[in-house]
N, C-alpha and C. Protein backbone atom coordinates (compact mmCIF):
# COMPACT_ATOMS: atom_id res chain seq x y z
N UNK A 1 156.13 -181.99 160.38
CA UNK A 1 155.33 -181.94 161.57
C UNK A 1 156.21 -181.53 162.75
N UNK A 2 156.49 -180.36 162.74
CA UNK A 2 157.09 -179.92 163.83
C UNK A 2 156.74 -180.06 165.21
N UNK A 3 157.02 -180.33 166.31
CA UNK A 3 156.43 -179.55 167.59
C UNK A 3 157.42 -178.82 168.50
N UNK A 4 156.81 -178.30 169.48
CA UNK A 4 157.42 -177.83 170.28
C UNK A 4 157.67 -178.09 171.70
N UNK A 5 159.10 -177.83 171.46
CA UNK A 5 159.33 -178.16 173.20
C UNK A 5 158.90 -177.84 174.31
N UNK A 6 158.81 -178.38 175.08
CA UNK A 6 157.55 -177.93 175.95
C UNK A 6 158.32 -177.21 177.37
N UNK A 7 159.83 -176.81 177.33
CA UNK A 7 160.15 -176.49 178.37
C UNK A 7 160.31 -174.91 177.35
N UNK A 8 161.06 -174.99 176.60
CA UNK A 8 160.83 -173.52 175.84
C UNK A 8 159.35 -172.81 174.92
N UNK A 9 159.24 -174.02 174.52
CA UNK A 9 158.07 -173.40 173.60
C UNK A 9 158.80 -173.14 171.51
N UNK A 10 160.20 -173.65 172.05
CA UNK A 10 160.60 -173.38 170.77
C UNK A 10 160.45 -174.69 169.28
N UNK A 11 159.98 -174.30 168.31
CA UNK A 11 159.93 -175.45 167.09
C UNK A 11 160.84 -176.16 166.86
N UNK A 12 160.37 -177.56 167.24
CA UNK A 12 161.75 -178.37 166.87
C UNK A 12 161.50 -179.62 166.05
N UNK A 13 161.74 -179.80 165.00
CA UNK A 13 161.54 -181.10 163.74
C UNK A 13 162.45 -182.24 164.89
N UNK A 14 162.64 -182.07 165.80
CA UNK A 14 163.50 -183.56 165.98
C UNK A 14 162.53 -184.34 166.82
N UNK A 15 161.74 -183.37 167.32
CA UNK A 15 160.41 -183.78 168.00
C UNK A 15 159.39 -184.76 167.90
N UNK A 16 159.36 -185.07 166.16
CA UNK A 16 158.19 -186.25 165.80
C UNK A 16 158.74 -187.50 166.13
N UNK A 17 160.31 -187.45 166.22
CA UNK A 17 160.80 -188.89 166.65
C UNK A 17 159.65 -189.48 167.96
N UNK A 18 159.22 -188.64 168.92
CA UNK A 18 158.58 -189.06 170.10
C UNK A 18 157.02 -189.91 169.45
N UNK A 19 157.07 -189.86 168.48
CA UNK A 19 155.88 -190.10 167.50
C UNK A 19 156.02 -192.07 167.79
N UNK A 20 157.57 -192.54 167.56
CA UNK A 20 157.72 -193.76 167.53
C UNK A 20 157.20 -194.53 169.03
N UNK A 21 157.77 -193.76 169.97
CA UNK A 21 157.29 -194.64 171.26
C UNK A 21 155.71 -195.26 171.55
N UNK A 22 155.18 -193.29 170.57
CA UNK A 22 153.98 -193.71 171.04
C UNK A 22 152.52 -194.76 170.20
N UNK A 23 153.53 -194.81 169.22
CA UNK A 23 152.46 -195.72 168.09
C UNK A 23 153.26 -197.04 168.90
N UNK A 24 154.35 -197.49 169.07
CA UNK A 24 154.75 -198.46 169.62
C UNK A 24 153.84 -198.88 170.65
N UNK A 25 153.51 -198.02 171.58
CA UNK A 25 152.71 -198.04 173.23
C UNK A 25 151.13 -198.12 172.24
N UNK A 26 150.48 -197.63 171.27
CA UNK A 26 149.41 -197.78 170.97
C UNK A 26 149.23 -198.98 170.19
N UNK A 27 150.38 -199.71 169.25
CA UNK A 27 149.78 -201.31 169.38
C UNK A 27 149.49 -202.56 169.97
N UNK A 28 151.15 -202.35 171.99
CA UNK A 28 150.49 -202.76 173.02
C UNK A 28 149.45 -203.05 173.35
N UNK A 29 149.05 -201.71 173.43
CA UNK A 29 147.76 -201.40 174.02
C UNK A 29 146.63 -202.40 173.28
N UNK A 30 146.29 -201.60 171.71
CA UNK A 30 145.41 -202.44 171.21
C UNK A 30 145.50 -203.65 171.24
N UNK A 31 146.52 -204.83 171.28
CA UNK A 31 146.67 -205.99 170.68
C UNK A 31 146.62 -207.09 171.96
N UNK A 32 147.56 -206.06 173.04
CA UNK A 32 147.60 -206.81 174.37
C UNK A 32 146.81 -206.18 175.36
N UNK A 33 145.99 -205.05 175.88
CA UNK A 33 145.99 -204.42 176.63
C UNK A 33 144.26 -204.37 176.97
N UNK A 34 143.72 -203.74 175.48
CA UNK A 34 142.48 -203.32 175.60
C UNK A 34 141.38 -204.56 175.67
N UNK A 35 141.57 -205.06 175.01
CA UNK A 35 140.55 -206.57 175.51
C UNK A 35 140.40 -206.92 177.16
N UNK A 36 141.74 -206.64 177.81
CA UNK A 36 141.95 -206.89 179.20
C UNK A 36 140.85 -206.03 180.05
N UNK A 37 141.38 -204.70 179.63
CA UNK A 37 140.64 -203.95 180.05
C UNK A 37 138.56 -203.46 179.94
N UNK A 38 138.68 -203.74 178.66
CA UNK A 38 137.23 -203.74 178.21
C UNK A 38 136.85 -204.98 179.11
N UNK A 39 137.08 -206.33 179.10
CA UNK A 39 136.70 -207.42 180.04
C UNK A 39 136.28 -206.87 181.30
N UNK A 40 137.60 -206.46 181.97
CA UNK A 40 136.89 -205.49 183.24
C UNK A 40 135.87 -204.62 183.17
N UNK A 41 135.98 -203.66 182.15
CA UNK A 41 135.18 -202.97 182.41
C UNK A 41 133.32 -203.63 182.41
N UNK A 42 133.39 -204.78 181.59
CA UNK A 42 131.94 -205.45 180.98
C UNK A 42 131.70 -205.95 182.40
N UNK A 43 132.86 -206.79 183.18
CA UNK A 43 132.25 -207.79 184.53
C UNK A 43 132.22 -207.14 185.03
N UNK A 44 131.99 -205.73 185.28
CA UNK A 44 132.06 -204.64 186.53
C UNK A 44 130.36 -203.98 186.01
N UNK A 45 130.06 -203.75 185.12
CA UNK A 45 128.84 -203.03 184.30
C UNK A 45 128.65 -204.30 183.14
N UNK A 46 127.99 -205.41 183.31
CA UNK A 46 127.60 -206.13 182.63
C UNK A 46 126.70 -205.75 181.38
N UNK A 47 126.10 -204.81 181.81
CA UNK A 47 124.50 -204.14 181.12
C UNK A 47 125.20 -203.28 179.82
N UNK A 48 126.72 -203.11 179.57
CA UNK A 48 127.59 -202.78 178.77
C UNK A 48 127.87 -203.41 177.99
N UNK A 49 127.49 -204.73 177.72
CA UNK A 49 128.29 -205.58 176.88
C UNK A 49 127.95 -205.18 175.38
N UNK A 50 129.18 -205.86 174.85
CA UNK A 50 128.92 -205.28 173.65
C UNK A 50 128.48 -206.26 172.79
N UNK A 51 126.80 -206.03 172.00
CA UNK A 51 125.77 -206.80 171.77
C UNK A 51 126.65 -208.39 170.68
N UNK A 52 126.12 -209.20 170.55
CA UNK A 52 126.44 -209.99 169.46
C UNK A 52 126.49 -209.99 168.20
N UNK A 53 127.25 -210.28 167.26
CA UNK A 53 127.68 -209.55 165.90
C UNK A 53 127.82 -208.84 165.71
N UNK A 54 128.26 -207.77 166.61
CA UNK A 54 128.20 -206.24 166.35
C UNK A 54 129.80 -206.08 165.87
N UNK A 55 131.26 -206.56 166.64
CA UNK A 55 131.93 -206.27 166.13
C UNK A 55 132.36 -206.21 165.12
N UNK A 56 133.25 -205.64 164.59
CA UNK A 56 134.37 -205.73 162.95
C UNK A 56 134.87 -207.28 163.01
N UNK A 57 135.20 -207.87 164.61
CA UNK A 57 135.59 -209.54 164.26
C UNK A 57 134.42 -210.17 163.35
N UNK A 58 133.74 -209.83 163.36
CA UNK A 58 132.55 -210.79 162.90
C UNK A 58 132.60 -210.81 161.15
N UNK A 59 132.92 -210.08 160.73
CA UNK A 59 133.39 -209.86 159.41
C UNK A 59 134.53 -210.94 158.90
N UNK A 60 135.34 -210.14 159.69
CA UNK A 60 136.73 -211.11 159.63
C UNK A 60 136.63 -212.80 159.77
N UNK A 61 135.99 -213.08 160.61
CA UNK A 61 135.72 -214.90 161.08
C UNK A 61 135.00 -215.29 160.01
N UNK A 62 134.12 -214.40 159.19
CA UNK A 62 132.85 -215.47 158.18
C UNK A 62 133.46 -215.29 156.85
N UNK A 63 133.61 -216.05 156.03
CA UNK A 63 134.51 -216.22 155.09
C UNK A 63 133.59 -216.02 154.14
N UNK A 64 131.67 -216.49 154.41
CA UNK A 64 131.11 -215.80 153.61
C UNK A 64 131.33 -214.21 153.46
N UNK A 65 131.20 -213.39 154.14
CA UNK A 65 131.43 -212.39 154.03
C UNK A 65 132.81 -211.76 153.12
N UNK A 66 134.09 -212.37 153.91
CA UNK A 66 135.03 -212.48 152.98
C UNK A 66 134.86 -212.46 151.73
N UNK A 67 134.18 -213.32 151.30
CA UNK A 67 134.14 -213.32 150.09
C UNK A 67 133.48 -212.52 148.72
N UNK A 68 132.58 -212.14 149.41
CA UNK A 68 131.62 -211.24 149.25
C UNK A 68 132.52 -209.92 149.04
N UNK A 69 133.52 -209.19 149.73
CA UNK A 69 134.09 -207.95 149.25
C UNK A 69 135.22 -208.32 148.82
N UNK A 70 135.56 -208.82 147.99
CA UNK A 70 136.61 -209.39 147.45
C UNK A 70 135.98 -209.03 146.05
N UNK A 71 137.13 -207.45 145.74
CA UNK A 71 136.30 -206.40 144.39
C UNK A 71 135.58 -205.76 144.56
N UNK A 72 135.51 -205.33 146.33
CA UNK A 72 134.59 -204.02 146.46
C UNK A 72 135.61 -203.18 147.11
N UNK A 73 135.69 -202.37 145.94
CA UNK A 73 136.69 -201.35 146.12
C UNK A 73 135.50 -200.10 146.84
N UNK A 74 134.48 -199.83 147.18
CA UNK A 74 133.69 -198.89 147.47
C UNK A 74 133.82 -199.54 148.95
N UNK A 75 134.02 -200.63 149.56
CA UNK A 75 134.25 -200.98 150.84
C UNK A 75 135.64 -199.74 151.36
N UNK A 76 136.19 -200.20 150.72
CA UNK A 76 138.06 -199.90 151.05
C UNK A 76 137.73 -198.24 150.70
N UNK A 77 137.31 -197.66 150.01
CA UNK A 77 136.92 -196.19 150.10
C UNK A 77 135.83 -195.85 151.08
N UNK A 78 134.78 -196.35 151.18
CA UNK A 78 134.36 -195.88 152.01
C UNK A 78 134.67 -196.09 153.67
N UNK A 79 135.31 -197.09 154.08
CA UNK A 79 136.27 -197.18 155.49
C UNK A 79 137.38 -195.62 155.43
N UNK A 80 138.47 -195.81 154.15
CA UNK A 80 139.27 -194.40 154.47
C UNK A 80 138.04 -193.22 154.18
N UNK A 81 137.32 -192.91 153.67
CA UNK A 81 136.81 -191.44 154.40
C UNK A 81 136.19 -191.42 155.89
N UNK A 82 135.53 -192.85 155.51
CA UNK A 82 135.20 -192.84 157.49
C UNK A 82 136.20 -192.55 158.41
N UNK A 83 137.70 -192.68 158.33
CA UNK A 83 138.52 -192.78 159.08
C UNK A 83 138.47 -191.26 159.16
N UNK A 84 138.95 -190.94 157.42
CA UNK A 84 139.46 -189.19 157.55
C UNK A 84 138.18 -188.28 158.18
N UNK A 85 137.15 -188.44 158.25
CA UNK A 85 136.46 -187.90 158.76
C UNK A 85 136.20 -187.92 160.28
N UNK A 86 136.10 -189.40 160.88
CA UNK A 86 136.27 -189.58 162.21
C UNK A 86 137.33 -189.58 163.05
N UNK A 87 137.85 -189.90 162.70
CA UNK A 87 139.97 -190.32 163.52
C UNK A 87 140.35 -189.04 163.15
N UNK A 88 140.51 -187.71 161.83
CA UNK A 88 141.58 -186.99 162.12
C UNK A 88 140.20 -186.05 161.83
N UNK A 89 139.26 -185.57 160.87
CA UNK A 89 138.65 -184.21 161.45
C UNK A 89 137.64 -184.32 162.32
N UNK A 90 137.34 -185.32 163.24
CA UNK A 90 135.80 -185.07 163.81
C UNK A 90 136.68 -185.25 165.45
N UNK A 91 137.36 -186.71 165.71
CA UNK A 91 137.88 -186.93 166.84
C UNK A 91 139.00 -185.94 167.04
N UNK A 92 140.25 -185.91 166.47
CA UNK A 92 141.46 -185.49 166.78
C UNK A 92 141.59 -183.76 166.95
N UNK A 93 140.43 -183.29 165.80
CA UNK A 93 141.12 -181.76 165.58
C UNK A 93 140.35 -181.50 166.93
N UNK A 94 138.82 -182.37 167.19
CA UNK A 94 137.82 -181.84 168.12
C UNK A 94 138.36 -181.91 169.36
N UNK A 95 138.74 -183.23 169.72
CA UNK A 95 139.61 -183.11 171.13
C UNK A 95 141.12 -182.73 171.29
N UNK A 96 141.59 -182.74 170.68
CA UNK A 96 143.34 -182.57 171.17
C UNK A 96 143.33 -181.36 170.37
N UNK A 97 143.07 -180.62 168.96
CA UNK A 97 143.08 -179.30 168.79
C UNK A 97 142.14 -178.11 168.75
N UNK A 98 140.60 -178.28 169.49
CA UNK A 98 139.94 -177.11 170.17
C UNK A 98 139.80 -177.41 171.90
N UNK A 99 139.52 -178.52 172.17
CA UNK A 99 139.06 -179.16 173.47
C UNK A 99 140.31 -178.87 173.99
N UNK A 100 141.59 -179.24 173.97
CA UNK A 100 142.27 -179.96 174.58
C UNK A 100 143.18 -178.20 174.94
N UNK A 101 143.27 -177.36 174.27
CA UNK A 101 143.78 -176.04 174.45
C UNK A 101 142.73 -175.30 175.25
N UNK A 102 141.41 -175.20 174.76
CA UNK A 102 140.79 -174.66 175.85
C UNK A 102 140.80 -175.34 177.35
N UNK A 103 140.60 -176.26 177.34
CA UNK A 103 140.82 -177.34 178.65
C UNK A 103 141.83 -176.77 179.74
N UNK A 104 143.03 -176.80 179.16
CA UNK A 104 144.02 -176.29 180.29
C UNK A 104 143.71 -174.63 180.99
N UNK A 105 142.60 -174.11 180.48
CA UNK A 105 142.59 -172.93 181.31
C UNK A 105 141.84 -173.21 182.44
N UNK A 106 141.09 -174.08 182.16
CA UNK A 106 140.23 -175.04 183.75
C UNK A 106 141.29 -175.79 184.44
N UNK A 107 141.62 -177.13 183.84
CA UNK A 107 142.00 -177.99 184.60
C UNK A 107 143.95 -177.96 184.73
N UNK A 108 144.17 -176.94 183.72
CA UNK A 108 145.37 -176.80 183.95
C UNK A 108 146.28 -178.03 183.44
N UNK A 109 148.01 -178.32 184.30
CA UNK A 109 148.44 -179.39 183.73
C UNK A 109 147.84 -180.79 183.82
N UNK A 110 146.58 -180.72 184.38
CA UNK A 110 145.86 -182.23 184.64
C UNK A 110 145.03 -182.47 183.02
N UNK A 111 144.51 -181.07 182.24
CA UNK A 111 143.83 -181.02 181.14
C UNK A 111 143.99 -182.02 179.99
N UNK A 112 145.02 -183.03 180.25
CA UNK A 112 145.04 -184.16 179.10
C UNK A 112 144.07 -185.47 179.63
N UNK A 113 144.25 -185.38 181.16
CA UNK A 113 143.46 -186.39 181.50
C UNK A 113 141.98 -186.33 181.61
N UNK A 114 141.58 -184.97 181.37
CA UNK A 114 140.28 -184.09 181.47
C UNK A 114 140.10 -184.93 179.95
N UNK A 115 140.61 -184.42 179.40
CA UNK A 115 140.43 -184.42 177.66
C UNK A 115 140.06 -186.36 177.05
N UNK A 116 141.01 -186.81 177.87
CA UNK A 116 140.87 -188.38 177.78
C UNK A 116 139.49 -189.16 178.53
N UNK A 117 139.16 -188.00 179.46
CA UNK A 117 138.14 -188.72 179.94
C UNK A 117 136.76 -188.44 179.40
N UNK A 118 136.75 -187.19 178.91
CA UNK A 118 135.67 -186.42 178.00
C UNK A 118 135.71 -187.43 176.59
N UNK A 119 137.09 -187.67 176.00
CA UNK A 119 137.00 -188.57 175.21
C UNK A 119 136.18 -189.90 174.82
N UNK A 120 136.61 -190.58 176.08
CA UNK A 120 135.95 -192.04 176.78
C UNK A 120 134.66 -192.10 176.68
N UNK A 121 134.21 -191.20 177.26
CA UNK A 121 132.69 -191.02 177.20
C UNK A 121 131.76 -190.27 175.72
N UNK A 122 132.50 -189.92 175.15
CA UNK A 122 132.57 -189.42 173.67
C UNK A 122 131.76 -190.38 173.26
N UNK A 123 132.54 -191.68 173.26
CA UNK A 123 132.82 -193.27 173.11
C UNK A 123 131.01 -193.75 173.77
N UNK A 124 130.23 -193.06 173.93
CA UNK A 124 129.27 -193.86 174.73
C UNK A 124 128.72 -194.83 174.21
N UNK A 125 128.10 -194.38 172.64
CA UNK A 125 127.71 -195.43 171.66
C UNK A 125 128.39 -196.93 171.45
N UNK A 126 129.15 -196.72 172.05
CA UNK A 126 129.88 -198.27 172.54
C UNK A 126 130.62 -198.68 173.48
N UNK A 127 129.64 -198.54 174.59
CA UNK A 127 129.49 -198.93 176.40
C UNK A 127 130.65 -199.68 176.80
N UNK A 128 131.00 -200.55 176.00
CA UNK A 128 132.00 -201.81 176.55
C UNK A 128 133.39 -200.94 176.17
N UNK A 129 133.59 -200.35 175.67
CA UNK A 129 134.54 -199.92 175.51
C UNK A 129 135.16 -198.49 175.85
N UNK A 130 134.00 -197.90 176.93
CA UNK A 130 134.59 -196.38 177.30
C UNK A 130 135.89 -196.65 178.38
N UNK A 131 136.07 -197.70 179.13
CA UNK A 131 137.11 -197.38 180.07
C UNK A 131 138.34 -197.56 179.10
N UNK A 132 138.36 -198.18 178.12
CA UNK A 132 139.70 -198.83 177.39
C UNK A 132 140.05 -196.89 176.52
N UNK A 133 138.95 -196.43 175.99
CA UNK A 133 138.76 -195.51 175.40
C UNK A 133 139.40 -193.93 176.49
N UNK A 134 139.07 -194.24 177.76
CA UNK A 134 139.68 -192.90 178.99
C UNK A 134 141.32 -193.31 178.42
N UNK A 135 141.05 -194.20 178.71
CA UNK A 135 142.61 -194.55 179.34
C UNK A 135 143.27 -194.07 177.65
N UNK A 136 142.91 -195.13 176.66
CA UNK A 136 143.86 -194.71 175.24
C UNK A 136 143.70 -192.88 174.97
N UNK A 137 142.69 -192.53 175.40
CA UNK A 137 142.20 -191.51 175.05
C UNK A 137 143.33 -189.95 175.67
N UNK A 138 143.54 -190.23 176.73
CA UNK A 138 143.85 -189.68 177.72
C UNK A 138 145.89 -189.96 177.65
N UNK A 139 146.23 -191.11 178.12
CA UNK A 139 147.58 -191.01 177.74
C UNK A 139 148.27 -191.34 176.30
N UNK A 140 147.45 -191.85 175.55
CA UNK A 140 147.90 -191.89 174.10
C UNK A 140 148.22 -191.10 172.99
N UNK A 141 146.85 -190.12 173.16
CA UNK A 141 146.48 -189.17 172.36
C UNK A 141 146.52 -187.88 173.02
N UNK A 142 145.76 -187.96 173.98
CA UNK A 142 145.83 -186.27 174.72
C UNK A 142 147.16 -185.89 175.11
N UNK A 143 147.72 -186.59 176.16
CA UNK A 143 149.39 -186.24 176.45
C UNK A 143 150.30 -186.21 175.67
N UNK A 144 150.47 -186.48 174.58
CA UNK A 144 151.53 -186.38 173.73
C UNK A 144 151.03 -184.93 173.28
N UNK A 145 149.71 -184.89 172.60
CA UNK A 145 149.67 -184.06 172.31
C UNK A 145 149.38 -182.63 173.05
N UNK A 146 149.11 -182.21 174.12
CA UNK A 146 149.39 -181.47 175.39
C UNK A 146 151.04 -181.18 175.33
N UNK A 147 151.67 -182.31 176.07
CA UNK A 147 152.91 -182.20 176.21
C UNK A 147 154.04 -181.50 175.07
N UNK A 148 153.40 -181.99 173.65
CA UNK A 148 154.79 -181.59 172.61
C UNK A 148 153.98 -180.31 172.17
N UNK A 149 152.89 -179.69 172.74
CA UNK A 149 152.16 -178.80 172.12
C UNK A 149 151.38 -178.65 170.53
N UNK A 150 151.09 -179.64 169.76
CA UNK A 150 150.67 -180.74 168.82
C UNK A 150 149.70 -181.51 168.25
N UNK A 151 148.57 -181.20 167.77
CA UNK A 151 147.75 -181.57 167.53
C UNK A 151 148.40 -182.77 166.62
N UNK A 152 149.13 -182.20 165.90
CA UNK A 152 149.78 -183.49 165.17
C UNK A 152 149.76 -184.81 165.40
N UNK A 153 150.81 -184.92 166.86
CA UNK A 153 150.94 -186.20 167.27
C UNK A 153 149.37 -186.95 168.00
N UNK A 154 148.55 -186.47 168.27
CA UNK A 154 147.29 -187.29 168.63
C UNK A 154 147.11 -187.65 167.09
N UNK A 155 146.92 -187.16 165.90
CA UNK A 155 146.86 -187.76 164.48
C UNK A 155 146.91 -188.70 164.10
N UNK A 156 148.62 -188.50 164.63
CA UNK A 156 149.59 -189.80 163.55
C UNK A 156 149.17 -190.53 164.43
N UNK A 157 149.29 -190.74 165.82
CA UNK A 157 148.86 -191.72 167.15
C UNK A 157 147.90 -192.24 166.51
N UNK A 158 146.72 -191.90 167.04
CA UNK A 158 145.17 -192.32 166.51
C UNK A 158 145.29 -192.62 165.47
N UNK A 159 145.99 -192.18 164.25
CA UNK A 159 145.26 -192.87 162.90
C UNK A 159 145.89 -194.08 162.84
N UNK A 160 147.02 -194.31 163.19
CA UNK A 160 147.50 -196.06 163.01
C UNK A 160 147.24 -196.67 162.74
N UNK A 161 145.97 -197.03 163.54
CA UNK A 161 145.06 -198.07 163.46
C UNK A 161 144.12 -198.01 162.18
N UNK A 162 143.45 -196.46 162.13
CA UNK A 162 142.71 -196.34 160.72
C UNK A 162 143.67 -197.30 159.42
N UNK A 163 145.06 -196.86 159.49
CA UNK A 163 146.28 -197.02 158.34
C UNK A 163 146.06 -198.91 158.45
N UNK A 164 146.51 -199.41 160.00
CA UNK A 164 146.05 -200.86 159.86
C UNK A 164 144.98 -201.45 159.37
N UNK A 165 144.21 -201.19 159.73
CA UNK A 165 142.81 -201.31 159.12
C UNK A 165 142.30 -201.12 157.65
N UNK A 166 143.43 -200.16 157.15
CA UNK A 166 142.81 -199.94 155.56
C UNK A 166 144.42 -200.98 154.91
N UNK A 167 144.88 -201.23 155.56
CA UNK A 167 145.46 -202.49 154.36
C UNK A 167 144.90 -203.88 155.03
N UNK A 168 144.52 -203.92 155.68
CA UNK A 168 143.80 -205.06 156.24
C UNK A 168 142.27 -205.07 155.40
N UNK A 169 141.95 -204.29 155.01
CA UNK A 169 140.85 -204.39 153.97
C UNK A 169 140.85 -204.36 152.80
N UNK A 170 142.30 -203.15 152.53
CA UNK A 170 142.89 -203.77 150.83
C UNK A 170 143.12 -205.19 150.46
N UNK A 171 143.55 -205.79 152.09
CA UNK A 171 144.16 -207.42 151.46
C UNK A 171 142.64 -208.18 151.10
N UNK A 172 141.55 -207.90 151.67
CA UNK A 172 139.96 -208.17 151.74
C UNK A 172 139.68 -207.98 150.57
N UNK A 173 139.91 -207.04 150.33
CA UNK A 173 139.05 -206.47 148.28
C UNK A 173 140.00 -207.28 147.23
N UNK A 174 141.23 -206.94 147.65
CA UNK A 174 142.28 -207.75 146.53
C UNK A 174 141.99 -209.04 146.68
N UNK A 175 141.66 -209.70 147.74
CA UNK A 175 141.54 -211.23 147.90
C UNK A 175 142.21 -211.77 148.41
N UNK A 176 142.97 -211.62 149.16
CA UNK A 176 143.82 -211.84 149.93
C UNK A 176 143.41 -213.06 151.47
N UNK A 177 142.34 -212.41 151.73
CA UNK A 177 141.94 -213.13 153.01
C UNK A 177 141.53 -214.55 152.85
């Protein structure tokens, strides 16, 4: 996964190292950051909240449930194509590798934050979470990938979490939980 430097334009493999900061800055975010923020965003636009039982926690807390996919391996497959389909060909190639190149002929070097905010709102289908979504959207994913010239790094960025998430459900099917 090469990218390129962004003061020459020339290919450089030493480049994905920048890959570490930013999955580093994207589990911050998720673990410490975005709850903070989604909070704000709900007591500011209440009419946003995000309905009851709707989250993935809700899975996780009921042990009936637990128990229940414990040997459903069609769970744990069907989450990774959801991912590969949403996180790297529907979200990533759509915004950071067609959106995010055409973008800069409008908005120029501001076009990552264009791209993050188009993102956010992408996100509408789940209200409580578009401001957390600008913001990850925008310096997580769009700027890296803007900056190192890279569709790549919005990928590896963004999928992280898909990658957390699918051994967090392997440990679910194996039995683990």
């Amino acid at each position: 996964m090469p990218g390129h430097a962004p003061a020459t334009g020339e290919t450089r493999r030493g480049l994905w190292l920048w890959v570490i900061p930013f999955l580093i800055a994207t589990a911050v975010w998720e673990l410490a950051l975005t709850s903070y923020i989604d909070g704000l965003w709900v007591s500011a636009f209440p009419f946003f909240a995000e309905p009851p039982g709707y989250s993935m926690v809700a899975v996780f807390e009921s042990q009936e449930i637990l128990d229940r996919l414990v040997g459903a391996w069609w769970f744990l497959v069907l989450f990774v194509v959801q991912a590969i389909f949403n996180t790297i060909l529907g979200e990533e190639f759509l915004f950071r590798g067609v959106l995010l190149p055409k973008m800069e002929g409008v908005f120029g070097r501001w076009s990552w934050v264009a791209n993050g905010v188009l993102f956010g709102f992408y996100h509408i289908h789940q209200p409580w979470g578009i401001a957390g979504s600008i913001i990850s959207g925008a310096i997580l994913y769009a700027l890296p990938s803007w900056r190192f010239r890279s569709t790549w790094m919005g990928i590896i960025v963004h999928s992280a979490q898909s990658l957390y998430f699918s051994f967090l459900i392997l440990g679910i099917v194996v039995g683990l939980a």
